[in-house]
Protein backbone atom coordinates (compact mmCIF):
# COMPACT_ATOMS: atom_id res chain seq x y z
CA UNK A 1 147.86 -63.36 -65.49
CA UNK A 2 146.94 -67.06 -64.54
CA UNK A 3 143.70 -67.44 -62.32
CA UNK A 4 143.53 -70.70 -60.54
CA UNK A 5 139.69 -70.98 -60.57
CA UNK A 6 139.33 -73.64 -57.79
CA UNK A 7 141.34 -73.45 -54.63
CA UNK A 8 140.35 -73.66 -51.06
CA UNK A 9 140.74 -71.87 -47.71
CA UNK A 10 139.52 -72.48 -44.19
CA UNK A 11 139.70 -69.11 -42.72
CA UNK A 12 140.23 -68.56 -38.69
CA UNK A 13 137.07 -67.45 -37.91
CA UNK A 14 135.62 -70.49 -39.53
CA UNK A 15 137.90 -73.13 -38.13
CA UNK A 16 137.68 -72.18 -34.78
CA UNK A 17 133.88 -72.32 -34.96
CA UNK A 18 134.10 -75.56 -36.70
CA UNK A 19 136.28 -77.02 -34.17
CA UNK A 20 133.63 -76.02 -31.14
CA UNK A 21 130.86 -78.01 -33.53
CA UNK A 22 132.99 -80.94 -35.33
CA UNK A 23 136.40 -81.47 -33.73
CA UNK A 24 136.99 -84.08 -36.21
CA UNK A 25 135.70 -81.71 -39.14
CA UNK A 26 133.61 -84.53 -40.56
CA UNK A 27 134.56 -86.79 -43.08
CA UNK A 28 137.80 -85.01 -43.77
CA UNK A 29 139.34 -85.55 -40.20
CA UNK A 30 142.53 -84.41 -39.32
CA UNK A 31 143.39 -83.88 -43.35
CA UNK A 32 142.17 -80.10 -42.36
CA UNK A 33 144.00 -79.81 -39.03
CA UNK A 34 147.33 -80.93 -41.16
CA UNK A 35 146.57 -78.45 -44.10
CA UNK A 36 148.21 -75.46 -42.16
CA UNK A 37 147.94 -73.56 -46.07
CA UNK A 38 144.19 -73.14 -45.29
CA UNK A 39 144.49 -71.04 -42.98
CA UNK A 40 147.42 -70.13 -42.55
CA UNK A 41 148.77 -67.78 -45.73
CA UNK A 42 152.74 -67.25 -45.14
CA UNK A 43 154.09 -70.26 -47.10
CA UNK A 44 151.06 -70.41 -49.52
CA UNK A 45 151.80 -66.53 -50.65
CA UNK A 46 155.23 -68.03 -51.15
CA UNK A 47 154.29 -70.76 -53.30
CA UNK A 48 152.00 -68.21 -55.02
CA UNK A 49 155.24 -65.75 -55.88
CA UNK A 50 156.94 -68.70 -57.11
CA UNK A 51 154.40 -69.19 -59.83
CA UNK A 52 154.82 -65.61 -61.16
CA UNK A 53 151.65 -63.47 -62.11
CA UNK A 54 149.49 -65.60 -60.58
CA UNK A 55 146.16 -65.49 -58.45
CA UNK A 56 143.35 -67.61 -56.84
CA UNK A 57 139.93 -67.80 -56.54
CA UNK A 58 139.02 -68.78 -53.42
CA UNK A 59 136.43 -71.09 -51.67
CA UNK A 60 135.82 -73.09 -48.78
CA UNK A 61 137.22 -76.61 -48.56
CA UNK A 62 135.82 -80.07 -48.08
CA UNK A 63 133.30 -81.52 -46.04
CA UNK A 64 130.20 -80.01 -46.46
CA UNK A 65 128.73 -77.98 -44.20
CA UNK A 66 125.68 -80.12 -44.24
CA UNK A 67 127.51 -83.09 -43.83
CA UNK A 68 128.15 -82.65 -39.79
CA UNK A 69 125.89 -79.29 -39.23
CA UNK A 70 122.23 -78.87 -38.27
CA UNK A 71 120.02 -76.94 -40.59
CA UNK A 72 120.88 -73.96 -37.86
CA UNK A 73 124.30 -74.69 -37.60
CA UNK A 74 125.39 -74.73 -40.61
CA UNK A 75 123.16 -71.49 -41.82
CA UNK A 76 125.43 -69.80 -39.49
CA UNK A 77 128.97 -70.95 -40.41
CA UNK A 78 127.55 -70.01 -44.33
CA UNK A 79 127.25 -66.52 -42.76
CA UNK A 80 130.87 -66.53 -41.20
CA UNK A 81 132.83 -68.36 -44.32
CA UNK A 82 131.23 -65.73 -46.65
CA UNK A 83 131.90 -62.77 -44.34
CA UNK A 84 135.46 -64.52 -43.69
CA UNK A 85 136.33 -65.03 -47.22
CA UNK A 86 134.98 -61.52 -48.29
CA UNK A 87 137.42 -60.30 -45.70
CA UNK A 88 140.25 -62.01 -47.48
CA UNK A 89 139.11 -60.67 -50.64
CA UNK A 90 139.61 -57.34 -49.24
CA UNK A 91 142.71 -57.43 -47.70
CA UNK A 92 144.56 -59.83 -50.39
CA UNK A 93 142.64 -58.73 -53.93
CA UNK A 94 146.58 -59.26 -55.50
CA UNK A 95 146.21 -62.58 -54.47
CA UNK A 96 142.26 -63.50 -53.89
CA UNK A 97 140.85 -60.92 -56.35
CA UNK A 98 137.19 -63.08 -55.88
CA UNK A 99 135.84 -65.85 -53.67
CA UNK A 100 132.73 -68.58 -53.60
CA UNK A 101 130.32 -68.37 -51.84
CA UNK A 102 129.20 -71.17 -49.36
CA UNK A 103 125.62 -72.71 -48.77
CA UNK A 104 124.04 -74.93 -46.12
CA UNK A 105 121.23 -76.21 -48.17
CA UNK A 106 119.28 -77.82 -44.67
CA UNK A 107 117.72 -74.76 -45.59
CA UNK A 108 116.64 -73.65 -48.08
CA UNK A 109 114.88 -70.35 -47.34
CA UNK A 110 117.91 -69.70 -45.32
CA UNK A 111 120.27 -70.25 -48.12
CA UNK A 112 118.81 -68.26 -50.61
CA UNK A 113 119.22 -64.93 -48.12
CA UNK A 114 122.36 -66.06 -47.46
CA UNK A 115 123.11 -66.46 -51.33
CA UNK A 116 121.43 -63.21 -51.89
CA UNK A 117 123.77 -61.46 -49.29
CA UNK A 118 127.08 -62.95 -50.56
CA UNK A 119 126.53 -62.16 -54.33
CA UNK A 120 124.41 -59.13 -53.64
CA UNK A 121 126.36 -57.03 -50.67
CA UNK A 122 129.45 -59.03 -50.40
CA UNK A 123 130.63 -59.78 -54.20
CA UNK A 124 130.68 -63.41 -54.00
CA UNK A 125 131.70 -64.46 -57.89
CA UNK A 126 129.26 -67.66 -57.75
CA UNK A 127 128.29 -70.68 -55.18
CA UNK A 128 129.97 -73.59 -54.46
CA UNK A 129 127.32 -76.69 -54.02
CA UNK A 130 128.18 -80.59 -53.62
CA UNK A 131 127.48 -83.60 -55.14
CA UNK A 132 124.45 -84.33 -52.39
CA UNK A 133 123.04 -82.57 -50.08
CA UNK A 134 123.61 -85.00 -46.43
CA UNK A 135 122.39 -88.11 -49.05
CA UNK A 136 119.93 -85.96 -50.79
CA UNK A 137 120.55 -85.87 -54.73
CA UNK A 138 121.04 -82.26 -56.09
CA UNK A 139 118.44 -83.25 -58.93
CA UNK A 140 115.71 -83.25 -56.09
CA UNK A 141 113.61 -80.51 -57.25
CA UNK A 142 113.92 -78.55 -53.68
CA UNK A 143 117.63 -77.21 -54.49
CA UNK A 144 116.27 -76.17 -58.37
CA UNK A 145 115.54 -72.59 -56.43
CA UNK A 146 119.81 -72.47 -56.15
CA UNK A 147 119.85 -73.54 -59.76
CA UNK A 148 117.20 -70.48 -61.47
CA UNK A 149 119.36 -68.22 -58.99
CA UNK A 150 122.45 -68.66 -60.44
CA UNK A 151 121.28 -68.32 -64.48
CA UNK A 152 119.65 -65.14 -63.12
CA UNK A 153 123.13 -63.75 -61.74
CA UNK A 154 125.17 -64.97 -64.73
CA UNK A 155 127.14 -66.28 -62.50
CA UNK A 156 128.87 -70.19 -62.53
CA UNK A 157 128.56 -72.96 -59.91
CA UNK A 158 131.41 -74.92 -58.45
CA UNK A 159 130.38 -78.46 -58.06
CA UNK A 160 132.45 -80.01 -55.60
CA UNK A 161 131.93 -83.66 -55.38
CA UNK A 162 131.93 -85.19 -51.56
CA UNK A 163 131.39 -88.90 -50.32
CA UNK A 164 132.06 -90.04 -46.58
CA UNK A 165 133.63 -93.02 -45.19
CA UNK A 166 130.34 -94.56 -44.24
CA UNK A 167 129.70 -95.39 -47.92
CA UNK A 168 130.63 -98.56 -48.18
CA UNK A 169 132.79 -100.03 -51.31
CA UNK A 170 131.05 -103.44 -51.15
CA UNK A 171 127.55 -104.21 -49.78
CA UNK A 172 128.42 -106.40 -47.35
CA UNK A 173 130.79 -103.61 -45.14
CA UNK A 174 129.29 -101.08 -43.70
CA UNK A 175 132.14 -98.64 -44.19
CA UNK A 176 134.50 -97.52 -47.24
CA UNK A 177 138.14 -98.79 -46.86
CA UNK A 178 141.78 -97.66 -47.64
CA UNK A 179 140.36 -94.60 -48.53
CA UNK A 180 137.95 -95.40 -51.29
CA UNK A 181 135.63 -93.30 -50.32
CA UNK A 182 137.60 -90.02 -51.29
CA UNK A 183 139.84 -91.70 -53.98
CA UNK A 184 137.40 -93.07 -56.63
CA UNK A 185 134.27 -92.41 -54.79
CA UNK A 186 134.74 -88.63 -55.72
CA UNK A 187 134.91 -88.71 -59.43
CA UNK A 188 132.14 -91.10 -59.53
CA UNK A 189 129.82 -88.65 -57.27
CA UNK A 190 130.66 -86.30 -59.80
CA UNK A 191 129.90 -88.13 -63.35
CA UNK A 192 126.94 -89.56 -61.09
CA UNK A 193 125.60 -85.76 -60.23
CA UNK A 194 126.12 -84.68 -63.49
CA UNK A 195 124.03 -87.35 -65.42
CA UNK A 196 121.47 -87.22 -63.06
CA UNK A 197 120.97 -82.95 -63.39
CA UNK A 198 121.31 -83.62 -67.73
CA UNK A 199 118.53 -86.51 -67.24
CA UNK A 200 116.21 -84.05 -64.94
CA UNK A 201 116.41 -81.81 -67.40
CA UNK A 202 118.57 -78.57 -65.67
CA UNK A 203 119.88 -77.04 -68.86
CA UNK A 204 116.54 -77.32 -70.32
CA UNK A 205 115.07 -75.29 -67.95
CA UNK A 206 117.53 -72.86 -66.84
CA UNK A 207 119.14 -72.11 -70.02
CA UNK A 208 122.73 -70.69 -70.29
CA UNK A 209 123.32 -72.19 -66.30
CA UNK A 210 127.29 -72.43 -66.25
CA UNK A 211 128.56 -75.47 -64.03
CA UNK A 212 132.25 -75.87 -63.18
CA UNK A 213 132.63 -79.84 -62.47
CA UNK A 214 136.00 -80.30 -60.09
CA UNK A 215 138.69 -82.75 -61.15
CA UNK A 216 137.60 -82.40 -64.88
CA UNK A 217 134.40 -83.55 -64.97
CA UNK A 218 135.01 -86.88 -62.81
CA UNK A 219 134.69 -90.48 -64.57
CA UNK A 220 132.78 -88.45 -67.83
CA UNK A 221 135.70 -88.05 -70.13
CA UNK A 222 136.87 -91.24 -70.20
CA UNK A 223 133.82 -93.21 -70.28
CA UNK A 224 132.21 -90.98 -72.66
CA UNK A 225 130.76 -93.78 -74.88
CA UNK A 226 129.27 -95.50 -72.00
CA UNK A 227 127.81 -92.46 -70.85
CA UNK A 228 126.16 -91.83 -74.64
CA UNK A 229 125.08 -95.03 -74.83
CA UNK A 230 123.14 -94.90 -71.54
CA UNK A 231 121.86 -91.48 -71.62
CA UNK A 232 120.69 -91.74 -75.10
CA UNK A 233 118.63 -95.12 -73.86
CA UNK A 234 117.82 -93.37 -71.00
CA UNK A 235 116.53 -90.26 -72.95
CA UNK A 236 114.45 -92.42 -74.79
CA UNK A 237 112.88 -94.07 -72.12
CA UNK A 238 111.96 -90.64 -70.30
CA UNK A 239 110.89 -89.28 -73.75
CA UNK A 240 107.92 -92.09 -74.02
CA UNK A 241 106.87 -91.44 -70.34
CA UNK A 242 106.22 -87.44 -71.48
CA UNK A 243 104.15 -88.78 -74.41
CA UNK A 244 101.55 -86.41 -73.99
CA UNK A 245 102.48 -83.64 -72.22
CA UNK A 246 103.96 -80.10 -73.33
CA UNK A 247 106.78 -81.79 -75.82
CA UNK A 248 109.37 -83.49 -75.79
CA UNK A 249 111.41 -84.48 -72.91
CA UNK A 250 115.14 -82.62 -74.27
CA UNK A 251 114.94 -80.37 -77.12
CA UNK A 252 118.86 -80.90 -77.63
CA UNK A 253 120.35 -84.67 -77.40
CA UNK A 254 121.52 -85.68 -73.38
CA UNK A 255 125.12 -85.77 -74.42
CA UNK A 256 125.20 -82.87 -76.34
CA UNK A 257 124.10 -81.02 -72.39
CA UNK A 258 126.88 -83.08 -71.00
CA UNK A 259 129.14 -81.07 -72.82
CA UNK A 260 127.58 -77.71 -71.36
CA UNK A 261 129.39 -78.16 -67.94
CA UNK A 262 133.07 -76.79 -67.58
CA UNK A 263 135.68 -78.09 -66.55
CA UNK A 264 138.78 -77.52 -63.79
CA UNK A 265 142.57 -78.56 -64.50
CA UNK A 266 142.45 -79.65 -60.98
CA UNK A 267 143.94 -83.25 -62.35
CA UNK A 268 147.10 -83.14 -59.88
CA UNK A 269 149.75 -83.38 -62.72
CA UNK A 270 147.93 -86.41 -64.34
CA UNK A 271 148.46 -85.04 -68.26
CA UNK A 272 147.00 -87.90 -70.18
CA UNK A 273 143.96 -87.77 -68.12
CA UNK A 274 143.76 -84.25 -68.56
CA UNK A 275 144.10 -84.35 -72.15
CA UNK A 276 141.68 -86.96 -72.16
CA UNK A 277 139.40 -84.31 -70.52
CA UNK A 278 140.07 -81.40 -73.03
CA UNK A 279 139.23 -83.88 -75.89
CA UNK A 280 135.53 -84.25 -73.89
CA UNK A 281 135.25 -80.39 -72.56
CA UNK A 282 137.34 -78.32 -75.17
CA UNK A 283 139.56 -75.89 -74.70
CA UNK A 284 136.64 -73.54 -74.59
CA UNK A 285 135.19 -75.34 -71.42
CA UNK A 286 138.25 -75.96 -69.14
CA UNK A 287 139.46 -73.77 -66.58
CA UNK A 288 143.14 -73.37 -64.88
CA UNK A 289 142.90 -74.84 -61.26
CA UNK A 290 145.33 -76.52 -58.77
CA UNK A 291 143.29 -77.86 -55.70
CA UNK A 292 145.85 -75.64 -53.84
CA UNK A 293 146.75 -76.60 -50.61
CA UNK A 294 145.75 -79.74 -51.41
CA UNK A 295 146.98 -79.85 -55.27
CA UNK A 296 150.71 -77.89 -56.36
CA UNK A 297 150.68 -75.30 -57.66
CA UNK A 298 153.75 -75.87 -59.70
CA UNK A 299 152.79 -79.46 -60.65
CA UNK A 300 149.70 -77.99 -62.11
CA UNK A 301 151.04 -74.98 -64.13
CA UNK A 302 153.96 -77.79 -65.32
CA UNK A 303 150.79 -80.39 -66.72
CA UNK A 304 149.64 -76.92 -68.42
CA UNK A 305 153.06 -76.94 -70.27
CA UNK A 306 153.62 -80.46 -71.19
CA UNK A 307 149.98 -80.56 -72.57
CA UNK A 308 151.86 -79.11 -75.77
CA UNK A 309 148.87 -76.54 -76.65
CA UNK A 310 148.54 -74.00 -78.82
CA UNK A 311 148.62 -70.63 -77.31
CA UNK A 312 144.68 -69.48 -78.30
CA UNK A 313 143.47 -72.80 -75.97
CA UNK A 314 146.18 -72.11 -73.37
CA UNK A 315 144.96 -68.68 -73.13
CA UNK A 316 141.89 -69.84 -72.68
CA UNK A 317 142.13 -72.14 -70.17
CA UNK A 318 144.78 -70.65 -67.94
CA UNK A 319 142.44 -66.95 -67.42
CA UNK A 320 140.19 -65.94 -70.54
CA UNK A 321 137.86 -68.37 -69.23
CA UNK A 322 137.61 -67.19 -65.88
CA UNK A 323 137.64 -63.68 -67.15
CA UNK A 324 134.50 -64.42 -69.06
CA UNK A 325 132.53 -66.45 -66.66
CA UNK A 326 133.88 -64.09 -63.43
CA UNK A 327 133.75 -60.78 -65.49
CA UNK A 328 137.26 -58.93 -66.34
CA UNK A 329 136.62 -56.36 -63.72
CA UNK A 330 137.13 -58.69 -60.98
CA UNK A 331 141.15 -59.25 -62.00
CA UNK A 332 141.80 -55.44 -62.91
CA UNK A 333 144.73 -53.95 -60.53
């Protein structure tokens, strides 16, 4: 069996809500409205059959919820993608044998029911989260409740990383152009997110947390020395400041936690990019996963192949992974 770990759906129920709120869905504009696979199943089970014995794990797509929701708002459309994507679950397990579950963390009393509910009654397999929170930084010690949550359930986090047009490339514009925004301002929300959680000190506190970075980890891999070099300075520098206190500031080096996150295929074909990922994660960290609708399915089982590995890592990556951070039961038939 392959699992794709990281695809996305925008079920009926939550579209049509959407629509009443955010015509324009947020950031992501008509890019939803065009993505008829989202909600839409006919031609995606197709695709799906093409690819053989072959499943998805399912979650909701891009923006987030917080980006275009009050804290009310979006509370509720966490309620109806959960019970929308359970529903799924249910009536497709061949093909959606587990989903992620979706936050609005405006609130955070009223996420933690909500995440609560979805694990607890509806069988959510972990929690999507972004790479902020509307502008907030997910190392701001108000979402750490999501964080302890999560390495009490055993279960993994999706980070999804999300930037909007009105970040600007250049200081002196006041909005991102020809795209920027989405194409490079993505991966760098991501290696961004990710040094800031090592450098606040998330795997030292919650240890064993399992975080699935989208798109392989972002701008890490391939600036890997750059990142050592400034999170072993930066290390330092925090170290001195806790002079003092309990001990010291990391117990393991910062790097070393870098190489804790996971890892999704989701590279869009791009091999040498890939492999320059695997080289960073290992085969032991990297998960199978498309971006379906909005990645092929065939163009990322295809990278898989040309990748040249040996069959223990392809294993690996393409389900044993997923069966180990999901649990096996969830992709019995």
């Amino acid at each position: 069996m392959i699992i794709d770990i990281a695809t996305h759906v925008y079920p009926k129920p939550v579209y049509e809500r959407v629509k009443r709120i955010a015509p324009d869905f947020g950031s992501m504009g008509s890019r939803v409205d065009h993505t008829r696979q989202l909600y839409d199943f006919d031609d995606r089970f197709r695709l799906m059959d093409e690819a053989g014995d072959y499943v998805q794990v399912i979650s909701l797509c891009n923006p987030p919820i917080e980006e275009f929701m009050t804290p009310e708002q979006g509370a509720e459309i966490a309620r109806v993608a959960n019970d929308a994507m359970a529903e799924l679950v249910s009536r497709h397990k061949d093909r959606f044998p587990a989903f992620v579950a979706s936050l609005s963390l405006r609130d955070m009393d009223a996420a933690m029911t909500e995440l609560q509910r979805a694990i607890g009654e509806l069988g959510a397999c972990g929690v999507q989260i972004f790479t902020d929170v509307a502008g907030r930084p997910m190392d701001d010690p108000e979402f750490d409740p999501v964080f302890a949550a999560m390495k009490q359930y055993g279960l993994p986090i999706w980070l999804h990383p999300t930037r909007t047009p009105g970040m600007p490339d250049f200081a002196a514009e006041s909005t991102s152009q020809f795209d920027l925004w989405l194409v490079l301002g993505w991966p760098y929300a991501t290696a961004a997110t990710m040094m800031r959680l090592v450098l606040a000190g998330l795997f030292e506190r919650h240890v064993g947390l399992k975080i699935i970075t989208h798109h392989m980890g972002g701008m890490i891999p391939f600036h890997e020395e750059r990142v050592a070099g400034a999170l072993h300075r930066l290390g330092l520098q925090a170290a001195k400041k806790e002079q003092g206190s309990v001990g010291p500031y990391m117990r393991r080096p910062p790097m070393e936690m870098m190489r804790m996150f996971y890892a999704d295929t989701a590279m869009h074909g791009a091999v040498e990019a890939t492999r320059c990922g695997l080289a960073f994660f290992g085969a032991g960290n990297t998960v199978f996963a498309t971006d379906c609708p909005f990645g092929s399915i065939r163009k990322g089982l295809d990278m898989i192949d040309r990748l040249g590995l040996e069959e223990p890592a392809k294993h690996k990556i393409l389900h044993g992974n997923a069966r180990r951070l999901l649990g096996a039961a969830r992709f019995e038939r």
